[in-house]
N, C-alpha and C. Protein backbone atom coordinates (compact mmCIF):
# COMPACT_ATOMS: atom_id res chain seq x y z
N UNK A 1 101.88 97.52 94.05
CA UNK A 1 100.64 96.79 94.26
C UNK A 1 100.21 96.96 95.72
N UNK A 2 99.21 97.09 95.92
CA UNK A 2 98.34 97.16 97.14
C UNK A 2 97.92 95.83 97.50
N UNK A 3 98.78 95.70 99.21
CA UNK A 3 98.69 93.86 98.77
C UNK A 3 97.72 93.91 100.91
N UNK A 4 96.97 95.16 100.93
CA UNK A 4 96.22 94.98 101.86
C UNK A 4 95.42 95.72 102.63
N UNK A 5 93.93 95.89 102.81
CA UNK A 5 93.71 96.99 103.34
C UNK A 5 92.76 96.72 104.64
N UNK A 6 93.00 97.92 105.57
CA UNK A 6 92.79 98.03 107.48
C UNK A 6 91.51 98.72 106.86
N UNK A 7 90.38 97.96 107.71
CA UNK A 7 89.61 99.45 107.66
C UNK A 7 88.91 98.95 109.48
N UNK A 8 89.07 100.12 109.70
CA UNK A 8 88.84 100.55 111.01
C UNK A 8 87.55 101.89 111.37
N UNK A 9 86.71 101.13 111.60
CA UNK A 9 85.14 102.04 111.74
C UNK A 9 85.14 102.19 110.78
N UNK A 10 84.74 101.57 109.49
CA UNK A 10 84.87 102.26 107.92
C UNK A 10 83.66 101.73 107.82
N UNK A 11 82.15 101.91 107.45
CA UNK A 11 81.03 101.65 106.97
C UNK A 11 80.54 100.49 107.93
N UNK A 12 80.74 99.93 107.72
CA UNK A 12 80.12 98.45 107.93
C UNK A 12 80.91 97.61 108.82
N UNK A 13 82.44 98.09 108.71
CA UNK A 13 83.54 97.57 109.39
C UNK A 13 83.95 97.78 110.48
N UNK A 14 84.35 97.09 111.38
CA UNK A 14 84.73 97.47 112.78
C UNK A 14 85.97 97.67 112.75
N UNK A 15 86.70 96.59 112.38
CA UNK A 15 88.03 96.08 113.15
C UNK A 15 88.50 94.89 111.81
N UNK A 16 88.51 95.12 110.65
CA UNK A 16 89.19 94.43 109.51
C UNK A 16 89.96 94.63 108.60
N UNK A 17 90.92 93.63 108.44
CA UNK A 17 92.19 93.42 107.52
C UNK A 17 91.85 92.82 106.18
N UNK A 18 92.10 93.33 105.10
CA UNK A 18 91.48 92.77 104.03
C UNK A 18 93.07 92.46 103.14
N UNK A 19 93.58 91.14 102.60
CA UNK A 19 94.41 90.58 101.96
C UNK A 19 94.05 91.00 100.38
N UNK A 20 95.17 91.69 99.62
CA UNK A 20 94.50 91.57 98.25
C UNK A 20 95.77 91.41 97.40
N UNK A 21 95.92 90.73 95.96
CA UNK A 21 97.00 90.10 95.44
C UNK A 21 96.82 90.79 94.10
N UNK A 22 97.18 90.61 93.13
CA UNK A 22 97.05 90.72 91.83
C UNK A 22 96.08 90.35 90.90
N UNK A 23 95.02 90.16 91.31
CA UNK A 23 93.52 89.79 91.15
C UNK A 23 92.90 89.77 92.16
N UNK A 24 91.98 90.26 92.61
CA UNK A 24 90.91 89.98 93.77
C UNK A 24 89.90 89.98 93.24
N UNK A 25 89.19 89.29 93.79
CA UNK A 25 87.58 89.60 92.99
C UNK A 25 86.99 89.76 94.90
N UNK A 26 86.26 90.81 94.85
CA UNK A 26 84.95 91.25 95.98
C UNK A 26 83.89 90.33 95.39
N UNK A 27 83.08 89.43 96.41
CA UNK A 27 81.98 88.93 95.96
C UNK A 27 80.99 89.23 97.74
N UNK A 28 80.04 89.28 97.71
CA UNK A 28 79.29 89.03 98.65
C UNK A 28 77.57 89.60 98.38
N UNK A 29 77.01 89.51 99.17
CA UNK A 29 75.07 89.77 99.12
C UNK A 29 75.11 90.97 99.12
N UNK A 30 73.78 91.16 98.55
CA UNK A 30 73.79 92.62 98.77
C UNK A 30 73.61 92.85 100.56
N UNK A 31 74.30 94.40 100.26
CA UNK A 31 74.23 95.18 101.72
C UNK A 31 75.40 94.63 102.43
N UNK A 32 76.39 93.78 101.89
CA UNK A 32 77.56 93.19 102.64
C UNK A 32 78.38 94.31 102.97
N UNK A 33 78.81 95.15 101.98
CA UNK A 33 79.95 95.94 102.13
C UNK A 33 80.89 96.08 101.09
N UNK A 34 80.01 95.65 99.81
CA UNK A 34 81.42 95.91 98.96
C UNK A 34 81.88 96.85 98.37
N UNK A 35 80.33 97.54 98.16
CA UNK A 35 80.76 99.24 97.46
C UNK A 35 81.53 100.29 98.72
N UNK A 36 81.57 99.46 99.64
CA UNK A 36 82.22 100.29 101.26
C UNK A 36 83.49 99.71 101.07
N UNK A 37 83.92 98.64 100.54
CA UNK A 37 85.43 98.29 100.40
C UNK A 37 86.09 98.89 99.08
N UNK A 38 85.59 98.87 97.83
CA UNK A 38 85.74 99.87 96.98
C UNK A 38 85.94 101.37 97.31
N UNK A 39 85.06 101.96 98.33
CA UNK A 39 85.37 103.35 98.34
C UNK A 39 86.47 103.47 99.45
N UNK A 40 86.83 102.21 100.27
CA UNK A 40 87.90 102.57 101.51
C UNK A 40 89.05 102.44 100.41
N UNK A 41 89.33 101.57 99.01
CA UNK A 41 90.38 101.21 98.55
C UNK A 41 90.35 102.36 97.69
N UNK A 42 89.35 103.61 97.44
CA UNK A 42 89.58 104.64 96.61
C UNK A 42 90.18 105.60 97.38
N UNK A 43 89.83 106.21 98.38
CA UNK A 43 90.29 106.63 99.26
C UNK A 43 91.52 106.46 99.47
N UNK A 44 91.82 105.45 100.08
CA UNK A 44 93.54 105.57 100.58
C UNK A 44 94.16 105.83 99.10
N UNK A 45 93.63 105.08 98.05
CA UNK A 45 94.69 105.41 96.82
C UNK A 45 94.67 107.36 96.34
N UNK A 46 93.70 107.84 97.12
CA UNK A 46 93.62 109.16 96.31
C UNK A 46 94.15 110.02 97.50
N UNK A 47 94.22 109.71 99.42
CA UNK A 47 94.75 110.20 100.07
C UNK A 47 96.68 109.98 100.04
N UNK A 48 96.83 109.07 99.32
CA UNK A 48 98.26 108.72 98.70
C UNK A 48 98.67 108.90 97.02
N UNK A 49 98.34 110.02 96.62
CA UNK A 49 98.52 110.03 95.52
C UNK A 49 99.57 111.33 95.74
N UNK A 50 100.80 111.07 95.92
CA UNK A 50 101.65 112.13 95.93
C UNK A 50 102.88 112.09 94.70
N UNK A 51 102.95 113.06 94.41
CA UNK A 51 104.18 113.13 93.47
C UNK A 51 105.64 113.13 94.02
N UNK A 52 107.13 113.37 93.33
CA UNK A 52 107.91 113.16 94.04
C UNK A 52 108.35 114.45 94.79
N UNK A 53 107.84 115.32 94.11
CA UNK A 53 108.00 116.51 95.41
C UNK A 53 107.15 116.27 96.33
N UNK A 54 106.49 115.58 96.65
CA UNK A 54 105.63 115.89 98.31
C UNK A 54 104.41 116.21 98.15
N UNK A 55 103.96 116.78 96.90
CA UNK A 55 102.99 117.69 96.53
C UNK A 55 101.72 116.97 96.31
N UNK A 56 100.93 116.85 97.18
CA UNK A 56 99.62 116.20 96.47
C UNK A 56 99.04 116.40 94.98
N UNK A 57 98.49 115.18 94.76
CA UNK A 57 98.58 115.60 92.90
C UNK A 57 97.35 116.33 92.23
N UNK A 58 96.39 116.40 93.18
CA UNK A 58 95.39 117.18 93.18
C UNK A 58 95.11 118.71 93.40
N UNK A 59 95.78 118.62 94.41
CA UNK A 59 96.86 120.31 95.23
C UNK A 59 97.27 121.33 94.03
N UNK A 60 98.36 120.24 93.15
CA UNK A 60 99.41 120.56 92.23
C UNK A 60 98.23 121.11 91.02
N UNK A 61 97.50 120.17 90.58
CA UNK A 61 96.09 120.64 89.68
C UNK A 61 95.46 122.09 90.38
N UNK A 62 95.13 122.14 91.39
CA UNK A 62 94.72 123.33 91.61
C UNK A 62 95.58 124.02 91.85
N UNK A 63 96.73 124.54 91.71
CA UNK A 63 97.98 125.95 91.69
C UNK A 63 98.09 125.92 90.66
N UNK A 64 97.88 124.91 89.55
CA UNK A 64 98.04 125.12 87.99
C UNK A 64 96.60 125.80 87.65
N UNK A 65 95.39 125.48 87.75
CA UNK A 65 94.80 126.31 87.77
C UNK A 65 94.47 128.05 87.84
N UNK A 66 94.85 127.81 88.97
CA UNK A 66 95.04 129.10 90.11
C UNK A 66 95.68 130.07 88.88
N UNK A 67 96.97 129.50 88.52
CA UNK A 67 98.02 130.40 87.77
C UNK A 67 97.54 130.66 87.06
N UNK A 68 96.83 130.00 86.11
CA UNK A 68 96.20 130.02 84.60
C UNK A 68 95.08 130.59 85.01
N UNK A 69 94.65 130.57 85.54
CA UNK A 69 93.25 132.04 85.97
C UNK A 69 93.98 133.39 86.50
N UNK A 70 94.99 133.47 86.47
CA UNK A 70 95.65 134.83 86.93
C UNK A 70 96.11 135.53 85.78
N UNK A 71 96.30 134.27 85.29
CA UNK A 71 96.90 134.66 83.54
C UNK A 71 96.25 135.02 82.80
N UNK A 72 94.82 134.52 82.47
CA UNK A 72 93.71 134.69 82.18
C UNK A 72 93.47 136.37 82.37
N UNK A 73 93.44 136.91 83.70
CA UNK A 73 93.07 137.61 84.36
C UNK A 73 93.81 139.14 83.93
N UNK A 74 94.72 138.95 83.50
CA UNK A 74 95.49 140.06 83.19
C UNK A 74 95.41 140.79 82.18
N UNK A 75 95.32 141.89 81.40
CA UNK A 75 95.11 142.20 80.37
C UNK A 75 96.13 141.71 79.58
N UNK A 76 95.93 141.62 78.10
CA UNK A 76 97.04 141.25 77.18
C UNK A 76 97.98 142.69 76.75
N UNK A 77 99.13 142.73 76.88
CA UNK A 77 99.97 143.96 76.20
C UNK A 77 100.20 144.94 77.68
N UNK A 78 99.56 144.66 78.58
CA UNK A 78 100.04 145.18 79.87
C UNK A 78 100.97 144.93 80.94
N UNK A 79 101.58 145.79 81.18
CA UNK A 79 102.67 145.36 82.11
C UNK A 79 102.12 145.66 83.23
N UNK A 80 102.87 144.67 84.51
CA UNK A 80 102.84 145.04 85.57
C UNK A 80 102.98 146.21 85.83
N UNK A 81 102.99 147.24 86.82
CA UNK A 81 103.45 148.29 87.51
C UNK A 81 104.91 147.86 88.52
C-alpha cells in the first residue's frame, strides 16, 4: 500500500506531503489539483513498476516485442547462415 506521496514542483505543488491509507477519497474545487495528484500517484506507480529481475515491466514488454518482430521477420523453413 502506498501510504504517502511528496510532490515537489509537481503542477500546482510546491513543497507537499500527501498522507494516504486504504481509502482516500481526493475532494476539492475545481482547478485545485486533483487530476495533478492522480497523475503524480500514476507516475510514481508506473516509474516503480519493476519486476523481480530489475527489469522495468514496460522495458520487458518491449524486448518481447522486439523478439516477436524478428521472428516475424524471418522467413519460415530458413535457416540461419
Amino acid at each position: 500500500m502506498i501510504k504517502s506521496l511528496r510532490l515537489d514542483r509537481y503542477g500546482k505543488f510546491a513543497d507537499t506531503d500527501l498522507d494516504l491509507g486504504p481509502f482516500t477519497v481526493v475532494y476539492g474545487a475545481n482547478e485545485a489539483g486533483k487530476t495533478t495528484v492522480f497523475d503524480a500517484l500514476f507516475e510514481a506507480v508506473a516509474q516503480h513498476n519493476i519486476d523481480v529481475r530489475g527489469v522495468h515491466a514496460h522495458e520487458k514488454r518491449a524486448q518481447q516485442h522486439r523478439h516477436r518482430d524478428r521472428e516475424h521477420q524471418q522467413p519460415r523453413g530458413d535457416k540461419p547462415h
